[in-house]
PDB file of N, CA and C in Angstrom:
ATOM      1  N   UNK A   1       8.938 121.302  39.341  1.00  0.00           N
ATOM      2  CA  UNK A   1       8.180 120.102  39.028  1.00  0.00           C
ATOM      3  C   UNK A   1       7.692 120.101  37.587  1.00  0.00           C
ATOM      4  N   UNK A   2       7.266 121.762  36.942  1.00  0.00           N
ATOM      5  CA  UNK A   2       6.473 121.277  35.302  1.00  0.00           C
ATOM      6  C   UNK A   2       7.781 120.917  34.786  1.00  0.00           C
ATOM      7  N   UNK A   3       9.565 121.285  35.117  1.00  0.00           N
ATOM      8  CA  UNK A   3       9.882 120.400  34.245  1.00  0.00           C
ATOM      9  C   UNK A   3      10.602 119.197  33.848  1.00  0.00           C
ATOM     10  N   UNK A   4      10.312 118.535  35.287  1.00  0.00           N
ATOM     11  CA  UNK A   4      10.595 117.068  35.566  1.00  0.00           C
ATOM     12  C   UNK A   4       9.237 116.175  34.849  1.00  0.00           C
ATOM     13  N   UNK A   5       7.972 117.312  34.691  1.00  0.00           N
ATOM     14  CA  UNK A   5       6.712 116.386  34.270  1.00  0.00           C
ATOM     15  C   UNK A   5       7.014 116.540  32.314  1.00  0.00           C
ATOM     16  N   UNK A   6       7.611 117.753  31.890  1.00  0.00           N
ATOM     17  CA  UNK A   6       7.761 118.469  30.300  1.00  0.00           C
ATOM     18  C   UNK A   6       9.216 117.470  29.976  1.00  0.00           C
ATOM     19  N   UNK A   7       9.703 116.808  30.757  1.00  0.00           N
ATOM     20  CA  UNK A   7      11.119 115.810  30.798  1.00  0.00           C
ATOM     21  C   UNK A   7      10.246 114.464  30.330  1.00  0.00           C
ATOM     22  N   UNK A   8       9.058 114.312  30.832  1.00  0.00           N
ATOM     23  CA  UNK A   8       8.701 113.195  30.733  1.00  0.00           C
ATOM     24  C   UNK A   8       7.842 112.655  29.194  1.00  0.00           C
ATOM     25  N   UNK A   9       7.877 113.929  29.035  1.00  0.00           N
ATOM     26  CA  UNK A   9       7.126 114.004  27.405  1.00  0.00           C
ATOM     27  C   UNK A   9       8.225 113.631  26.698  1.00  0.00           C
ATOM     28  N   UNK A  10       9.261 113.453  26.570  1.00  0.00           N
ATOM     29  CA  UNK A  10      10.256 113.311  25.111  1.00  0.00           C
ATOM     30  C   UNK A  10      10.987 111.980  25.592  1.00  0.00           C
ATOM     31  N   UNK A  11      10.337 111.072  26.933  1.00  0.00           N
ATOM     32  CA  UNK A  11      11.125 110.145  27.206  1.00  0.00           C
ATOM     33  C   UNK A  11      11.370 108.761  25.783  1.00  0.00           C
ATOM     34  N   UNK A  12       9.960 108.996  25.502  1.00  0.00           N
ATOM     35  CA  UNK A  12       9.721 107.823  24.442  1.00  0.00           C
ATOM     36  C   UNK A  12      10.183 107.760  23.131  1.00  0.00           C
ATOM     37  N   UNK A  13      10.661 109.335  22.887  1.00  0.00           N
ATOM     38  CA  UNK A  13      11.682 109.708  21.915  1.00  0.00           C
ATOM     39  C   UNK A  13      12.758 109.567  21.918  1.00  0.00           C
ATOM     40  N   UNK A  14      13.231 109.425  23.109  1.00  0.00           N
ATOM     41  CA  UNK A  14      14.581 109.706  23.396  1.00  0.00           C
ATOM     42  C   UNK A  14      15.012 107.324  23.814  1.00  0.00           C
ATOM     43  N   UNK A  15      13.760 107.414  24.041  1.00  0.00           N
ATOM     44  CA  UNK A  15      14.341 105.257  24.444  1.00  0.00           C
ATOM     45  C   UNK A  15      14.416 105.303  22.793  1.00  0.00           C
ATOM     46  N   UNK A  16      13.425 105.796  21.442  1.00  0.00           N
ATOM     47  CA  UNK A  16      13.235 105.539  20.147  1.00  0.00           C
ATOM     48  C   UNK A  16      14.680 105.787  19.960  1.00  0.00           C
ATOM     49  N   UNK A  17      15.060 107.074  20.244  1.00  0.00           N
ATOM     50  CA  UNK A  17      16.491 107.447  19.718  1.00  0.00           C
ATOM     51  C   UNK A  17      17.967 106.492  20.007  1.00  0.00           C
ATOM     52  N   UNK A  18      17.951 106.608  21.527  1.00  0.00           N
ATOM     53  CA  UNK A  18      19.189 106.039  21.903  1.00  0.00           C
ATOM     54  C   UNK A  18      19.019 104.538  22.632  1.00  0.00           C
ATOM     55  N   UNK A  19      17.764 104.456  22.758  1.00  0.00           N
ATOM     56  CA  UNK A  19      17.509 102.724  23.437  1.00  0.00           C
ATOM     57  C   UNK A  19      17.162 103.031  24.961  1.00  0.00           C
ATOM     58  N   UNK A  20      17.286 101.788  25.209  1.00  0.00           N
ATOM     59  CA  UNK A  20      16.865 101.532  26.989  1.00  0.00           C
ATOM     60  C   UNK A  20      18.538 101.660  27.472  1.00  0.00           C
ATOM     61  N   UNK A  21      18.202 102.406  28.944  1.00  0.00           N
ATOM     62  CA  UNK A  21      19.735 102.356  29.571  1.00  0.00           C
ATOM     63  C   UNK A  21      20.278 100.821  29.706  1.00  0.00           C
ATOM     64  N   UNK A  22      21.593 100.976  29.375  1.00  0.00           N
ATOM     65  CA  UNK A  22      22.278  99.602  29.085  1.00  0.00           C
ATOM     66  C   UNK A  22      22.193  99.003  30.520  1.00  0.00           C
ATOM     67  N   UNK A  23      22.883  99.762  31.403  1.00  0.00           N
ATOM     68  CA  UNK A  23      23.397  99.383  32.689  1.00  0.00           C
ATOM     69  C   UNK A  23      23.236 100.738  33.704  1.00  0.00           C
ATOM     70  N   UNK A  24      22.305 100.382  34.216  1.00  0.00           N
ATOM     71  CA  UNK A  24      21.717 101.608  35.336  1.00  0.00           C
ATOM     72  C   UNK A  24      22.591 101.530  36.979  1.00  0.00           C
ATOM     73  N   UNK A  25      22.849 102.014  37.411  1.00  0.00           N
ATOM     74  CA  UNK A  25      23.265 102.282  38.605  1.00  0.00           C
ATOM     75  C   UNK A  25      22.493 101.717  39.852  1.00  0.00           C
ATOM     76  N   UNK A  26      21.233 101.611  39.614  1.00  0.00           N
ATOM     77  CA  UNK A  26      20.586 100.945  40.748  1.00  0.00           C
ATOM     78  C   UNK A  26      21.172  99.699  41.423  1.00  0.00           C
ATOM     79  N   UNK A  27      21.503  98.932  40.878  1.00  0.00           N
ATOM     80  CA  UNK A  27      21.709  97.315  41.383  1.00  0.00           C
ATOM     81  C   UNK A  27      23.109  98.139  41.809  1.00  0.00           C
ATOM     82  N   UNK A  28      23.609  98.704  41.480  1.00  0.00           N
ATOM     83  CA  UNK A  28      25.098  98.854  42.468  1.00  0.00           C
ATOM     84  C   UNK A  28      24.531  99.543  43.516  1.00  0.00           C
ATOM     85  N   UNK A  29      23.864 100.326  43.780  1.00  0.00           N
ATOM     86  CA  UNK A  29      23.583 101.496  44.618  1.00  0.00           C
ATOM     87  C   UNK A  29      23.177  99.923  45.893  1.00  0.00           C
ATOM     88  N   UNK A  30      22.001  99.048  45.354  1.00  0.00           N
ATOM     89  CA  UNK A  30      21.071  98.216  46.032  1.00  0.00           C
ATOM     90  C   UNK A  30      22.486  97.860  47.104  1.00  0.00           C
ATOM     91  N   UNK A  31      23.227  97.071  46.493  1.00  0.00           N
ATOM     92  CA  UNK A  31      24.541  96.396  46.488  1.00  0.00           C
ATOM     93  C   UNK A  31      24.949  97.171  47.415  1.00  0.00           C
ATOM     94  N   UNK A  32      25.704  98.175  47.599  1.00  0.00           N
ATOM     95  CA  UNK A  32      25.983  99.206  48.684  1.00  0.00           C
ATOM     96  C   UNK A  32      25.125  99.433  49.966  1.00  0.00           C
ATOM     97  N   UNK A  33      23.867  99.424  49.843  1.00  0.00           N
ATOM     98  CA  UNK A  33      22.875  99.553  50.486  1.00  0.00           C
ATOM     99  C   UNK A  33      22.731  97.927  51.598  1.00  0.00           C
ATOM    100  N   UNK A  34      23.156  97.000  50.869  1.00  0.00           N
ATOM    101  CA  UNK A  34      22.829  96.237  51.239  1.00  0.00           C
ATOM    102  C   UNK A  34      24.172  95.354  52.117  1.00  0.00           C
ATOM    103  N   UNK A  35      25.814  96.022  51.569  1.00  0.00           N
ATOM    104  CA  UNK A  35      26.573  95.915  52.705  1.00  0.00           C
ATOM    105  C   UNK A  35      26.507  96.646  53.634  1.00  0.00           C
ATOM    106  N   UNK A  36      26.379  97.757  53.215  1.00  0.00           N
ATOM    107  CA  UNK A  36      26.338  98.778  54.960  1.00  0.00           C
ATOM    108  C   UNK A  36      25.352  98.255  55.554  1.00  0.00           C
ATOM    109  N   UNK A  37      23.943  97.894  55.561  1.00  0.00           N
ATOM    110  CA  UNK A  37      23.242  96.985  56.596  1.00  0.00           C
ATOM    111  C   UNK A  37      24.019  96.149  56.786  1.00  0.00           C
ATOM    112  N   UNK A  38      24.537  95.607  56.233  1.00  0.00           N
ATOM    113  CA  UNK A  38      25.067  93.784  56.935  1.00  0.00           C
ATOM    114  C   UNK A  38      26.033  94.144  58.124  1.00  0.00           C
ATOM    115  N   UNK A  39      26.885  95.432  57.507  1.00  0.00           N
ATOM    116  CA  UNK A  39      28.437  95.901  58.406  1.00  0.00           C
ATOM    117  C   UNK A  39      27.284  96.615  59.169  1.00  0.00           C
ATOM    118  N   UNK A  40      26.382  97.379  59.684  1.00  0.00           N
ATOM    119  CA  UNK A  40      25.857  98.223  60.721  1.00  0.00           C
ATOM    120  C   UNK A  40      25.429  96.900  61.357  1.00  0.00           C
ATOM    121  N   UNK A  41      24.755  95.659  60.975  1.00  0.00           N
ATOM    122  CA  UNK A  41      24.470  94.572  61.725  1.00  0.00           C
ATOM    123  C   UNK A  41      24.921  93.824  62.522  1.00  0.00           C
ATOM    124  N   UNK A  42      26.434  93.762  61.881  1.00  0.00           N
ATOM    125  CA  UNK A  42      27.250  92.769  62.676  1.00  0.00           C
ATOM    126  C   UNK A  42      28.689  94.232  63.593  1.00  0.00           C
ATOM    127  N   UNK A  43      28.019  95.339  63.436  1.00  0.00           N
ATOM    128  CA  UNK A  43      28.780  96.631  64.351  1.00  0.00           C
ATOM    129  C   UNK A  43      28.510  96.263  65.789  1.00  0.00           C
ATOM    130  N   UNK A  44      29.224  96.910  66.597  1.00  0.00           N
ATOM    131  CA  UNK A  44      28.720  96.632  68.128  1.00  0.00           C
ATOM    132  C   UNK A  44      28.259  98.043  68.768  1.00  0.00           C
ATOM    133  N   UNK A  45      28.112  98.722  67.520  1.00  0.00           N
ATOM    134  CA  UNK A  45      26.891  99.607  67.686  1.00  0.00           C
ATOM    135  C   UNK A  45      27.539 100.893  68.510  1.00  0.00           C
ATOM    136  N   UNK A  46      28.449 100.959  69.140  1.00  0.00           N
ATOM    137  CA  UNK A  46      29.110 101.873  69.959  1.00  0.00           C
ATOM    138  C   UNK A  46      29.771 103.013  68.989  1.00  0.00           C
ATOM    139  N   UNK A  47      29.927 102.914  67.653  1.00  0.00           N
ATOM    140  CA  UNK A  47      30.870 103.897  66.925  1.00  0.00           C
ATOM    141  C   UNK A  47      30.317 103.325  65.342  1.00  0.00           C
ATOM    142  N   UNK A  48      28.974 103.144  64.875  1.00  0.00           N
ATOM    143  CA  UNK A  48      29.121 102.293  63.335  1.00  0.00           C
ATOM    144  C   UNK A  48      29.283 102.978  62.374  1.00  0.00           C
ATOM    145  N   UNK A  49      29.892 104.645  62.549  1.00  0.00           N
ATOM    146  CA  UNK A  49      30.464 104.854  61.405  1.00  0.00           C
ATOM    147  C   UNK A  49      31.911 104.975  61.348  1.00  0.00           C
ATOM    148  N   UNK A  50      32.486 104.454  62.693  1.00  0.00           N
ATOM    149  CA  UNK A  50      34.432 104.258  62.803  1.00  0.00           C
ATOM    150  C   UNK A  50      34.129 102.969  61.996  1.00  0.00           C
ATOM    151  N   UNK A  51      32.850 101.523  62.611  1.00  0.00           N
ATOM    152  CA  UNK A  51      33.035 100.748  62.168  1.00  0.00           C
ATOM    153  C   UNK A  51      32.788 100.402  60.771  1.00  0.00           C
ATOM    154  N   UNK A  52      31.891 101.367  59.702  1.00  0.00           N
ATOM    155  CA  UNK A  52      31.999 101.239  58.262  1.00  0.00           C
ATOM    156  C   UNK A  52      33.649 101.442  57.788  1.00  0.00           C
ATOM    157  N   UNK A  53      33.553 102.673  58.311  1.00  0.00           N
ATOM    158  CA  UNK A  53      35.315 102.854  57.795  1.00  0.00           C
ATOM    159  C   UNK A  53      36.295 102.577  57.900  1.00  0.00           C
ATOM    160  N   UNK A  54      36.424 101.435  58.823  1.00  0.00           N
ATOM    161  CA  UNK A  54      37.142 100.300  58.812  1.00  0.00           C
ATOM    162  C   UNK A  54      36.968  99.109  58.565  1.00  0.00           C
ATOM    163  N   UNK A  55      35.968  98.621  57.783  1.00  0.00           N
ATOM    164  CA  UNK A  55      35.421  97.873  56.821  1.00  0.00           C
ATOM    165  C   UNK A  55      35.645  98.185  55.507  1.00  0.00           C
ATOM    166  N   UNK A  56      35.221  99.294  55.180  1.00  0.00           N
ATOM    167  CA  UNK A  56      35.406  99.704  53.690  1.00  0.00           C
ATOM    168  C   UNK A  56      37.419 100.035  53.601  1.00  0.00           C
ATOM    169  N   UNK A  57      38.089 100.589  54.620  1.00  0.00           N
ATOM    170  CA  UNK A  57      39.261 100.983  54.173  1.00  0.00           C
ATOM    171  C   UNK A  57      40.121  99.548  54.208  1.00  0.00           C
ATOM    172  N   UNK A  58      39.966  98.722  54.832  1.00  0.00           N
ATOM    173  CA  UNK A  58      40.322  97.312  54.887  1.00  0.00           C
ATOM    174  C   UNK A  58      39.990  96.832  53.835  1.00  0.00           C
ATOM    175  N   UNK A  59      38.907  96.473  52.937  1.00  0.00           N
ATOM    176  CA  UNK A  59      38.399  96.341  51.603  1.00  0.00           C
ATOM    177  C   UNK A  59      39.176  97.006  50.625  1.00  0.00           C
ATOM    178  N   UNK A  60      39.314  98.081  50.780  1.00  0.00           N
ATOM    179  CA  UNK A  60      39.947  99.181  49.300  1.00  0.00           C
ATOM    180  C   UNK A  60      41.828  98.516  49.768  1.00  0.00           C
ATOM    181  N   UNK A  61      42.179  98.585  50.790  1.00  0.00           N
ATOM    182  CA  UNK A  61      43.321  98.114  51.284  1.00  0.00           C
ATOM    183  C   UNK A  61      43.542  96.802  50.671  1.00  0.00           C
ATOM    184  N   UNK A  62      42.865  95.814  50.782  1.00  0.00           N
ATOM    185  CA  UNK A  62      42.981  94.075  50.198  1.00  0.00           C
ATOM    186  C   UNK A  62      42.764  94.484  48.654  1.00  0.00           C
ATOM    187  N   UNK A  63      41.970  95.607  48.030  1.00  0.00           N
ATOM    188  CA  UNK A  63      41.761  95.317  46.568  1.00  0.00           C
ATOM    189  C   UNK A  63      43.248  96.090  46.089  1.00  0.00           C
ATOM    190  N   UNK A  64      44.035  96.599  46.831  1.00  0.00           N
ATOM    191  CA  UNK A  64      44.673  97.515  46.277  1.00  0.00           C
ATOM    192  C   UNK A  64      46.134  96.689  45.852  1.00  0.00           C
ATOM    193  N   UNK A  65      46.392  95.685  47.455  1.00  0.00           N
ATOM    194  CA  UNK A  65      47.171  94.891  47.305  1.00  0.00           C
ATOM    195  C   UNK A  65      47.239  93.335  46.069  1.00  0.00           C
ATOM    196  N   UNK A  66      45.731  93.220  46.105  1.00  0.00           N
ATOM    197  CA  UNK A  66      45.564  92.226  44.867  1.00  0.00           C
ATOM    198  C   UNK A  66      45.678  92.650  43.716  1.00  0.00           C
ATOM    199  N   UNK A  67      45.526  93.853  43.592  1.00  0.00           N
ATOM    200  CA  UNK A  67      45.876  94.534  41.933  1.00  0.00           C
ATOM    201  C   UNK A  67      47.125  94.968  41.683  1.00  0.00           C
ATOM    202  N   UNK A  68      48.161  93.999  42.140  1.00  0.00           N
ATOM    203  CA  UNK A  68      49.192  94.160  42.202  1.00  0.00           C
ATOM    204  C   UNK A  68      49.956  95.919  42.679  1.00  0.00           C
ATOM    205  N   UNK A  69      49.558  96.506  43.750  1.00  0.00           N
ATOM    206  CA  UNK A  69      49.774  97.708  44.373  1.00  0.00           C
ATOM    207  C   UNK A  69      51.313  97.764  44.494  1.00  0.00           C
ATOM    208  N   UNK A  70      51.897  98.998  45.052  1.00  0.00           N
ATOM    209  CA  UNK A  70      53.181  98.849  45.604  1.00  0.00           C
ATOM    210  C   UNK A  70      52.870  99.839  46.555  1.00  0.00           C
ATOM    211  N   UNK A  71      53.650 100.468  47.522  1.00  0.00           N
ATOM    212  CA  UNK A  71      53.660 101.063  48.690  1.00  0.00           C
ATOM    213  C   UNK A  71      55.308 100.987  49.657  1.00  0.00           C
ATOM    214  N   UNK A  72      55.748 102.178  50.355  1.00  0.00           N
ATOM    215  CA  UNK A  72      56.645 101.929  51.091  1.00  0.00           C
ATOM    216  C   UNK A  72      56.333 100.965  52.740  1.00  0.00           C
ATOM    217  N   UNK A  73      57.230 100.462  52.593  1.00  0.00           N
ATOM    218  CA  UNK A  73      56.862  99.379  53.976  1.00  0.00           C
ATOM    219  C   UNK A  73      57.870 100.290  54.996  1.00  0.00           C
ATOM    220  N   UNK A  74      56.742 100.757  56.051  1.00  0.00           N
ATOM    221  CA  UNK A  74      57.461 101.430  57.054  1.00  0.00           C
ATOM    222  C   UNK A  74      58.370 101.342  58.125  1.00  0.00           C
ATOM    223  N   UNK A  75      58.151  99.756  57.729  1.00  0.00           N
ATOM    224  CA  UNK A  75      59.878  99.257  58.453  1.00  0.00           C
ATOM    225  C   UNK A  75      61.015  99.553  57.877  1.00  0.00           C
ATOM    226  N   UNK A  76      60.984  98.865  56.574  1.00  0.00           N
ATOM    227  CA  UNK A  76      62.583  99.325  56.033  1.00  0.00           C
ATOM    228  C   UNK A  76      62.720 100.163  55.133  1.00  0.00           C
ATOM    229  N   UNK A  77      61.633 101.032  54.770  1.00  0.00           N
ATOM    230  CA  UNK A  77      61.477 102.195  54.053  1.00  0.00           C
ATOM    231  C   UNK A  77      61.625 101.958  52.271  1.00  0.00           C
ATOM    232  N   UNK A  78      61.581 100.456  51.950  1.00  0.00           N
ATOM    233  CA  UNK A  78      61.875 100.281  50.713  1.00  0.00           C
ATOM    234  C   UNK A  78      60.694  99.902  50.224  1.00  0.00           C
ATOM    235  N   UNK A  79      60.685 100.102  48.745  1.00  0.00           N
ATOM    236  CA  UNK A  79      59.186 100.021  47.678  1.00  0.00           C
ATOM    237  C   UNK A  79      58.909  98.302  48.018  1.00  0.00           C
ATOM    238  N   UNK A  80      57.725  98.328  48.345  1.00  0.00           N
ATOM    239  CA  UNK A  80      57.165  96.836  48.013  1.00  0.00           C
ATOM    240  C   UNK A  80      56.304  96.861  47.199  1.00  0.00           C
ATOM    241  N   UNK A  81      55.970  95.544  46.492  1.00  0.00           N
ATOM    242  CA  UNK A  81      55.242  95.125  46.249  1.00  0.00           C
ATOM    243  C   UNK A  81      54.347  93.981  46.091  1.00  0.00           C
ATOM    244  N   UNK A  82      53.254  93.629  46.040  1.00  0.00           N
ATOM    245  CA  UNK A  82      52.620  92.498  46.373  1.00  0.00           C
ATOM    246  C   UNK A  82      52.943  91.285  45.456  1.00  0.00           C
TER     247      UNK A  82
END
Protein backbone atom coordinates (compact mmCIF):
# COMPACT_ATOMS: atom_id res chain seq x y z
CA UNK A 1 0.00 0.00 0.00
CA UNK A 2 2.99 2.90 0.91
CA UNK A 3 3.65 2.34 -2.66
CA UNK A 4 0.46 2.71 -4.41
CA UNK A 5 0.11 5.94 -1.82
CA UNK A 6 4.42 7.15 -2.88
CA UNK A 7 2.74 6.42 -6.79
CA UNK A 8 0.42 9.00 -5.97
CA UNK A 9 2.91 11.73 -5.22
CA UNK A 10 4.46 12.10 -8.83
CA UNK A 11 0.92 11.76 -10.41
CA UNK A 12 0.76 15.58 -11.08
CA UNK A 13 4.15 15.41 -12.59
CA UNK A 14 3.70 12.90 -14.61
CA UNK A 15 -0.30 14.50 -16.14
CA UNK A 16 2.51 17.94 -16.31
CA UNK A 17 4.78 15.63 -18.30
CA UNK A 18 2.80 13.43 -20.59
CA UNK A 19 -0.94 14.86 -20.26
CA UNK A 20 -4.26 13.29 -19.25
CA UNK A 21 -4.82 9.61 -20.55
CA UNK A 22 -6.08 10.03 -24.09
CA UNK A 23 -8.39 7.04 -24.11
CA UNK A 24 -8.78 4.92 -20.92
CA UNK A 25 -10.14 1.51 -20.98
CA UNK A 26 -13.00 2.03 -18.73
CA UNK A 27 -15.89 2.83 -21.15
CA UNK A 28 -14.86 -0.43 -22.99
CA UNK A 29 -14.59 -2.48 -19.89
CA UNK A 30 -18.37 -0.56 -18.88
CA UNK A 31 -19.39 -1.74 -22.50
CA UNK A 32 -18.50 -5.42 -21.80
CA UNK A 33 -19.97 -5.27 -18.51
CA UNK A 34 -22.91 -4.12 -19.78
CA UNK A 35 -23.44 -6.90 -22.66
CA UNK A 36 -22.84 -9.79 -20.51
CA UNK A 37 -25.79 -8.47 -18.26
CA UNK A 38 -28.04 -8.04 -21.16
CA UNK A 39 -26.84 -11.84 -22.61
CA UNK A 40 -27.10 -13.31 -18.71
CA UNK A 41 -30.69 -11.49 -18.93
CA UNK A 42 -32.14 -12.67 -21.83
CA UNK A 43 -30.12 -16.55 -20.87
CA UNK A 44 -32.59 -19.17 -19.74
CA UNK A 45 -30.44 -19.41 -16.97
CA UNK A 46 -29.86 -23.27 -17.15
CA UNK A 47 -26.07 -23.04 -18.57
CA UNK A 48 -25.23 -18.84 -18.85
CA UNK A 49 -21.84 -19.44 -19.36
CA UNK A 50 -22.48 -22.14 -22.58
CA UNK A 51 -24.90 -19.24 -23.19
CA UNK A 52 -22.17 -16.21 -23.21
CA UNK A 53 -20.09 -18.38 -25.39
CA UNK A 54 -22.30 -18.75 -27.81
CA UNK A 55 -23.10 -15.26 -28.04
CA UNK A 56 -19.71 -13.97 -28.08
CA UNK A 57 -18.39 -16.91 -30.61
CA UNK A 58 -21.37 -16.12 -32.98
CA UNK A 59 -20.29 -12.35 -32.74
CA UNK A 60 -16.42 -12.94 -33.40
CA UNK A 61 -17.89 -15.52 -36.16
CA UNK A 62 -20.22 -12.57 -38.03
CA UNK A 63 -17.15 -10.02 -37.47
CA UNK A 64 -14.82 -12.39 -39.00
CA UNK A 65 -16.98 -13.08 -42.01
CA UNK A 66 -17.64 -9.22 -42.58
CA UNK A 67 -13.97 -8.47 -42.62
CA UNK A 68 -13.82 -10.16 -45.51
CA UNK A 69 -12.52 -13.75 -43.75
CA UNK A 70 -11.88 -16.91 -45.75
CA UNK A 71 -12.18 -20.43 -44.26
CA UNK A 72 -12.57 -24.06 -45.69
CA UNK A 73 -16.29 -24.93 -46.22
CA UNK A 74 -16.68 -28.41 -44.90
CA UNK A 75 -18.76 -29.54 -47.54
CA UNK A 76 -16.65 -29.25 -50.47
CA UNK A 77 -13.44 -28.73 -48.79
CA UNK A 78 -12.60 -25.64 -50.96
CA UNK A 79 -11.29 -22.01 -49.68
CA UNK A 80 -14.22 -19.63 -49.34
CA UNK A 81 -14.67 -16.56 -49.00
CA UNK A 82 -17.15 -14.00 -47.96
Amino acid sequence: NKLKYHLLNHVSYWIERFGVLAKSHVEEEEAMNSTISLQLEHSNHQAPSKDLAYHFASFEGFKFVIQDGCWVDPITNLLTTS
